[in-house]
C-alpha atoms as a PDB file:
ATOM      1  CA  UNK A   1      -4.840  25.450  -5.074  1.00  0.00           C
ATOM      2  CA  UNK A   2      -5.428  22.263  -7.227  1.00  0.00           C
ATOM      3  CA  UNK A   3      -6.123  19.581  -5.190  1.00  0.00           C
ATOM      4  CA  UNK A   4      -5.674  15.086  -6.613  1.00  0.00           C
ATOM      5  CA  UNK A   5      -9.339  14.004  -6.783  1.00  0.00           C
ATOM      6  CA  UNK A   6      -8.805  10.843  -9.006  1.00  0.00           C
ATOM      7  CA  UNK A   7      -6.274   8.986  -6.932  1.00  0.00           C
ATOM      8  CA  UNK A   8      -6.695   6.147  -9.462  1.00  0.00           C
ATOM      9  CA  UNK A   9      -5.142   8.179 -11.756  1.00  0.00           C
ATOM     10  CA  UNK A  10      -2.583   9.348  -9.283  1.00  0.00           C
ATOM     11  CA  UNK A  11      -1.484   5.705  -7.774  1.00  0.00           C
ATOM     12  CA  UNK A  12      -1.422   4.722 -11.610  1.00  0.00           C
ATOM     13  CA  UNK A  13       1.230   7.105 -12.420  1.00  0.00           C
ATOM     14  CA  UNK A  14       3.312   6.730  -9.126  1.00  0.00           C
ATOM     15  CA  UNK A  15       2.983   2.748 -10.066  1.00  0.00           C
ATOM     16  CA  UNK A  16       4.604   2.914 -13.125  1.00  0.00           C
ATOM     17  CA  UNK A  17       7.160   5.037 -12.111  1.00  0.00           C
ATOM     18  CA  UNK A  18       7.817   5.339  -8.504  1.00  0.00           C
ATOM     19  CA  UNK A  19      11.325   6.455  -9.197  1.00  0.00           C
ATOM     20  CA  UNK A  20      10.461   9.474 -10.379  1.00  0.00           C
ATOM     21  CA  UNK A  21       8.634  10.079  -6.723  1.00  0.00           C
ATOM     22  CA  UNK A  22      10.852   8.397  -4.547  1.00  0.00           C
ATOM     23  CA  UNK A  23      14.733   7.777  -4.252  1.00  0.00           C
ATOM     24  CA  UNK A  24      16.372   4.705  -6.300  1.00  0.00           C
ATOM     25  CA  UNK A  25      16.154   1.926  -5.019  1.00  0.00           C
ATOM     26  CA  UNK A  26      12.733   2.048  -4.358  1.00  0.00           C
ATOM     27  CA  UNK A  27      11.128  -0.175  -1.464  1.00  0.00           C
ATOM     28  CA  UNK A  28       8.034  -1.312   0.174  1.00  0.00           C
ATOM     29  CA  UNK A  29       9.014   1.329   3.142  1.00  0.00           C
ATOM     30  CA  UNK A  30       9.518   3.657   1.133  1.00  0.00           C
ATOM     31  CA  UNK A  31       5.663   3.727  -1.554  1.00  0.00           C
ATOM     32  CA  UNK A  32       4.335   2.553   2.635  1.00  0.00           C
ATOM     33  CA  UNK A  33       5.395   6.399   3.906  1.00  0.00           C
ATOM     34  CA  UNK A  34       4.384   8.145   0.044  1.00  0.00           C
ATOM     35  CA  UNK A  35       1.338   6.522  -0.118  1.00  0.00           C
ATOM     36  CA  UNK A  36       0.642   7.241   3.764  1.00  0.00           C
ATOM     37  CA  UNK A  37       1.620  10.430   2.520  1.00  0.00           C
ATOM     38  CA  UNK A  38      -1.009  10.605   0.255  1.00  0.00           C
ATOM     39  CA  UNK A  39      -3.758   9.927   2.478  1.00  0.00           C
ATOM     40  CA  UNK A  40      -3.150  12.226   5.134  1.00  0.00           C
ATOM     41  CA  UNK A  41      -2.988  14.820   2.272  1.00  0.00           C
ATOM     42  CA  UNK A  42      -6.167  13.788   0.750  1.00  0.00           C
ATOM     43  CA  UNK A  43      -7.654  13.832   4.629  1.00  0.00           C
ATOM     44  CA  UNK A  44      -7.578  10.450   4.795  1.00  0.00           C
ATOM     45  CA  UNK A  45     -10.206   9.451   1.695  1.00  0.00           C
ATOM     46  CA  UNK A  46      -7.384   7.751  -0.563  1.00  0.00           C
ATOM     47  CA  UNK A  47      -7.289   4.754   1.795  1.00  0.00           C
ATOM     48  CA  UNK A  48     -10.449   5.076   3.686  1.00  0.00           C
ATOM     49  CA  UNK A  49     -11.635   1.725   4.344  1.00  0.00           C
ATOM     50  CA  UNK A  50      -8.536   0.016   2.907  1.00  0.00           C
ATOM     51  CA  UNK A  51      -7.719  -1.759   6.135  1.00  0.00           C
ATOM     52  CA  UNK A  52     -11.370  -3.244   6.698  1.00  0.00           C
ATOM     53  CA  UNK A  53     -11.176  -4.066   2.810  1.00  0.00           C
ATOM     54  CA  UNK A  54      -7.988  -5.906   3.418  1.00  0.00           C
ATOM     55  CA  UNK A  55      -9.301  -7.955   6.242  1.00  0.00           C
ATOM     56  CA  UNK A  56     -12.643  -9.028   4.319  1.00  0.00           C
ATOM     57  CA  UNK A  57     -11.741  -9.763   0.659  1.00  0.00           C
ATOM     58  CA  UNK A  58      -8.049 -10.654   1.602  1.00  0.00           C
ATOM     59  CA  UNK A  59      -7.677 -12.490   4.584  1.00  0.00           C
ATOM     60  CA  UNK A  60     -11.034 -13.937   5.262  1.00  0.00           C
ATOM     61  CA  UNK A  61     -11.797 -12.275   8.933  1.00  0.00           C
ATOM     62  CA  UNK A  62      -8.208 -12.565   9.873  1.00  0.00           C
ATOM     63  CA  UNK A  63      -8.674 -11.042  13.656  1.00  0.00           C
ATOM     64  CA  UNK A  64      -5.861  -8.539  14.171  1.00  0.00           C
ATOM     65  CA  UNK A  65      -4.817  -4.912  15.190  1.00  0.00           C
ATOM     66  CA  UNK A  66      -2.275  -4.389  12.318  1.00  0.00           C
ATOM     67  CA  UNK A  67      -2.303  -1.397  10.438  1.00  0.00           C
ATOM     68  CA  UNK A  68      -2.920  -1.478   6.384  1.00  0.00           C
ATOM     69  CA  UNK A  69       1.173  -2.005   5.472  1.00  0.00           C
ATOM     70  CA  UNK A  70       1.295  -4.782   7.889  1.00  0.00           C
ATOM     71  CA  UNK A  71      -1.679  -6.461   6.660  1.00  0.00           C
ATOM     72  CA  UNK A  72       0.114  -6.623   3.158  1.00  0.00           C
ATOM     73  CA  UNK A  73       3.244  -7.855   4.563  1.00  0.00           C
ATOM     74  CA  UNK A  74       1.566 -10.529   6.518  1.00  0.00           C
ATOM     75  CA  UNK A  75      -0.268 -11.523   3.077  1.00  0.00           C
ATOM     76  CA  UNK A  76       3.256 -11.922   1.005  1.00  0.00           C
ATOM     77  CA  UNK A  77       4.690 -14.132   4.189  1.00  0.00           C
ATOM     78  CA  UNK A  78       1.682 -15.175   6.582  1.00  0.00           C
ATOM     79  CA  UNK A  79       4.960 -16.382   9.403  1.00  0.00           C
ATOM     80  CA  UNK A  80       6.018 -14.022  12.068  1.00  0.00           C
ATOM     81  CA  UNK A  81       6.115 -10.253  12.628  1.00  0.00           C
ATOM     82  CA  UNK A  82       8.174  -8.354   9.933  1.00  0.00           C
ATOM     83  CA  UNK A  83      10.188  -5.003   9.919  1.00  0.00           C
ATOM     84  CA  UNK A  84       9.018  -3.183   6.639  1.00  0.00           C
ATOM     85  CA  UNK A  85      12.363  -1.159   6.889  1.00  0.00           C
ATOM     86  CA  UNK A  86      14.321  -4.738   6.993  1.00  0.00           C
ATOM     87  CA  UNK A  87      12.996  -7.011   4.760  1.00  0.00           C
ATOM     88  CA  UNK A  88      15.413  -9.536   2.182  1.00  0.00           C
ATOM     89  CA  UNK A  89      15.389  -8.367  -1.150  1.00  0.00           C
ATOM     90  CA  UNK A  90      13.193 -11.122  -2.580  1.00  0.00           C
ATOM     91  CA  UNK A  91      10.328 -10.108  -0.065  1.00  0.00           C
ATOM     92  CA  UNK A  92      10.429  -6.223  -0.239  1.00  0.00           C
ATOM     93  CA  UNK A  93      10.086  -6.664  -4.166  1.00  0.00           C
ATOM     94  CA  UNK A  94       7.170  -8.720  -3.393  1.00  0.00           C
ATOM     95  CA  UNK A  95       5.753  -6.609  -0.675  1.00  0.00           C
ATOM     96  CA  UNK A  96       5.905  -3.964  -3.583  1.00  0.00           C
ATOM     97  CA  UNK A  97       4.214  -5.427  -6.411  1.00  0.00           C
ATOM     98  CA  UNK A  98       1.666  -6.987  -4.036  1.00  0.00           C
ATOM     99  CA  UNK A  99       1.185  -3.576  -2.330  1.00  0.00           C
ATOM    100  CA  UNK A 100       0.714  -1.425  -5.517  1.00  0.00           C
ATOM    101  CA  UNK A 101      -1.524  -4.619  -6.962  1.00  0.00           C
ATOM    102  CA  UNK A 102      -3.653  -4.150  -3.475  1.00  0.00           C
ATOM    103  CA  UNK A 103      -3.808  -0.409  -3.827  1.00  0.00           C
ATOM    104  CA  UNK A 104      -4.726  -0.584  -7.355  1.00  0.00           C
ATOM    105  CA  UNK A 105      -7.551  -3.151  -6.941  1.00  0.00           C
ATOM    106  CA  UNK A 106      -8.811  -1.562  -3.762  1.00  0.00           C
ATOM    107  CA  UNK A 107      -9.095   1.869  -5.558  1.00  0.00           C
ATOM    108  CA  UNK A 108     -11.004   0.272  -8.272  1.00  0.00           C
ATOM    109  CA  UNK A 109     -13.637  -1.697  -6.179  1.00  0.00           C
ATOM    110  CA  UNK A 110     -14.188   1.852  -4.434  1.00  0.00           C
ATOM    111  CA  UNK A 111     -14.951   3.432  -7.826  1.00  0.00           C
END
């Protein structure tokens, strides 16, 4: 069994594409549950440490109990709770380019 091991590579490809991995129209709900995917595949070392990296380079100590996808909505629109699964069109696109920007950056810094 061949298993990802450069999920650079692998985040890369779904980035440029994610219609070829999810259904059309793509949204931030949707890459939140493939790239959760992902990580529970990969055991949990795709994202491991993406939260606490979130909270220290991105929001500056921001106390909180959110989980990772709520941390990125709460950096596109700091106001309010927000329903990833409800979200205006103007804001999921964000979410999603902010989200696969995050991903991308946070998978670099890791190395």
């Amino acid at each position: 069994m061949a298993y990802v091991t450069d999920y650079r590579e692998m985040f890369t490809l779904f980035s440029r594409r994610p219609g070829m991995y999810l259904p059309n129209p793509v949204s931030f709900a949707t890459a939140v549950a493939f790239i959760q995917g992902c990580d529970t595949m990969s055991g949990g070392e795709m994202l491991d440490g993406f939260r606490d990296w979130l909270v220290s380079a991105k929001l500056g100590q921001f106390e909180n109990s959110l989980v990772w996808w709520a941390l990125v909505l709460h950096l596109v629109e700091p106001a309010g709770p927000k329903d990833a699964r409800n979200l205006n069109p103007e804001a999921d696109a964000a979410a999603l380019d902010l989200l696969f920007a995050l991903v991308d950056e946070f998978l670099d810094h890791r190395g």
